[in-house]
Protein backbone atom coordinates (compact mmCIF):
# COMPACT_ATOMS: atom_id res chain seq x y z
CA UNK A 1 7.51 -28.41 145.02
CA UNK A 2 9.49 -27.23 141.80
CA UNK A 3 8.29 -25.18 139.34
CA UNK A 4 9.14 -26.80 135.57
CA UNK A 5 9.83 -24.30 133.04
CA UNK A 6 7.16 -23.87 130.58
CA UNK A 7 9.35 -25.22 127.36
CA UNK A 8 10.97 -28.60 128.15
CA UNK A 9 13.48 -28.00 125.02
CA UNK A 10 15.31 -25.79 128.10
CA UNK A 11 17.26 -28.83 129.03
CA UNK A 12 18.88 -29.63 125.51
CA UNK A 13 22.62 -28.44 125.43
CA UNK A 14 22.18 -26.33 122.33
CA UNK A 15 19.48 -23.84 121.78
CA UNK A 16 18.48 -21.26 118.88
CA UNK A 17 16.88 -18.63 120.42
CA UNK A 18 15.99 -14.96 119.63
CA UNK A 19 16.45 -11.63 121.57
CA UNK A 20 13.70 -9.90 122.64
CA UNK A 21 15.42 -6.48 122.79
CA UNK A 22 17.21 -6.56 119.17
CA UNK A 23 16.09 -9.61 117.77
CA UNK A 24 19.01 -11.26 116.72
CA UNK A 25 18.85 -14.74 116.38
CA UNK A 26 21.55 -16.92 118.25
CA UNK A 27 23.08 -20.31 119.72
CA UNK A 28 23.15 -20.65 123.50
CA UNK A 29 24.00 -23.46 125.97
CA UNK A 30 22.70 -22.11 128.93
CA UNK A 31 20.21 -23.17 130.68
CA UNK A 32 19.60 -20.56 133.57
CA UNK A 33 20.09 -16.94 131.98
CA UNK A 34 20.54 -15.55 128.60
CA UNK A 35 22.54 -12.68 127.82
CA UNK A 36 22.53 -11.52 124.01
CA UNK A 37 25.93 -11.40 122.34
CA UNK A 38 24.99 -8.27 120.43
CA UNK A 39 23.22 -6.03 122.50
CA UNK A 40 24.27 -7.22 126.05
CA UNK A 41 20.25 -8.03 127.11
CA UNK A 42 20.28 -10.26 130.01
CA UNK A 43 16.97 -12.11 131.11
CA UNK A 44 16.05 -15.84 132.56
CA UNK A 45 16.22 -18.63 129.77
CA UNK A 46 12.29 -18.88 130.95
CA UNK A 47 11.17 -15.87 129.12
CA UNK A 48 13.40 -16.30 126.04
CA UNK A 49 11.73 -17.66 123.11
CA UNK A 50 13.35 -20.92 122.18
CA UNK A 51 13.09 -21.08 118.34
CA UNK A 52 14.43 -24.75 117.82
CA UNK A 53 16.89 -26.87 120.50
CA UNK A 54 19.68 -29.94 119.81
CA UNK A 55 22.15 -32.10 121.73
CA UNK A 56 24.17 -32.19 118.07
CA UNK A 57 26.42 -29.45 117.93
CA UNK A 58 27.11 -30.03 114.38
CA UNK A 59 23.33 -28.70 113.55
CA UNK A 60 23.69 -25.76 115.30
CA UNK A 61 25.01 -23.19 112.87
CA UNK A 62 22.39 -24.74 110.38
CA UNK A 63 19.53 -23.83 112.52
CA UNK A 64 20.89 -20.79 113.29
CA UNK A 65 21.04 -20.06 109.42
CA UNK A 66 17.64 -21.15 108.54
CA UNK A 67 16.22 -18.99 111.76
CA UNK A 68 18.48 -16.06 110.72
CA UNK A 69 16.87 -15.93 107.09
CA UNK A 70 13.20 -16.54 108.16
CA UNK A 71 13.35 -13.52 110.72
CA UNK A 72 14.48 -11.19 107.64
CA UNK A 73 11.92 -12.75 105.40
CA UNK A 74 14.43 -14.30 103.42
């Protein structure tokens, strides 16, 4: 029996996700473990919140913009 994670957009290559220890909002291709590039927080992709995901690697930065300014109420 295998347990599914509880957000299917886990399996996309790209995903825009935000740290729960410093909130920073950031790209990641992993699909296993997280570990934040700015504070060093480490933690299973399965209790990350996934803010948006992509296979296009060319929207990426995008998202991460639009995410960025929405967290500082921008």
């Amino acid at each position: 029996m295998s347990i599914l994670p509880v957000d299917p957009r886990i399996y996309r290559r790209y995903k825009v996700v935000v740290c729960p220890r410093c909130g920073q909002v950031q790209a990641v291709s992993s699909t296993r473990t997280f570990r934040c590039r700015y504070c060093g927080y480490r933690d299973r992709m399965e209790r990350i919140k996934i803010l948006a995901a992509t296979d296009e690697g060319r929207l990426v930065p995008e998202l991460v913009r639009k995410y960025s300014m929405e967290a500082r109420g921008l």
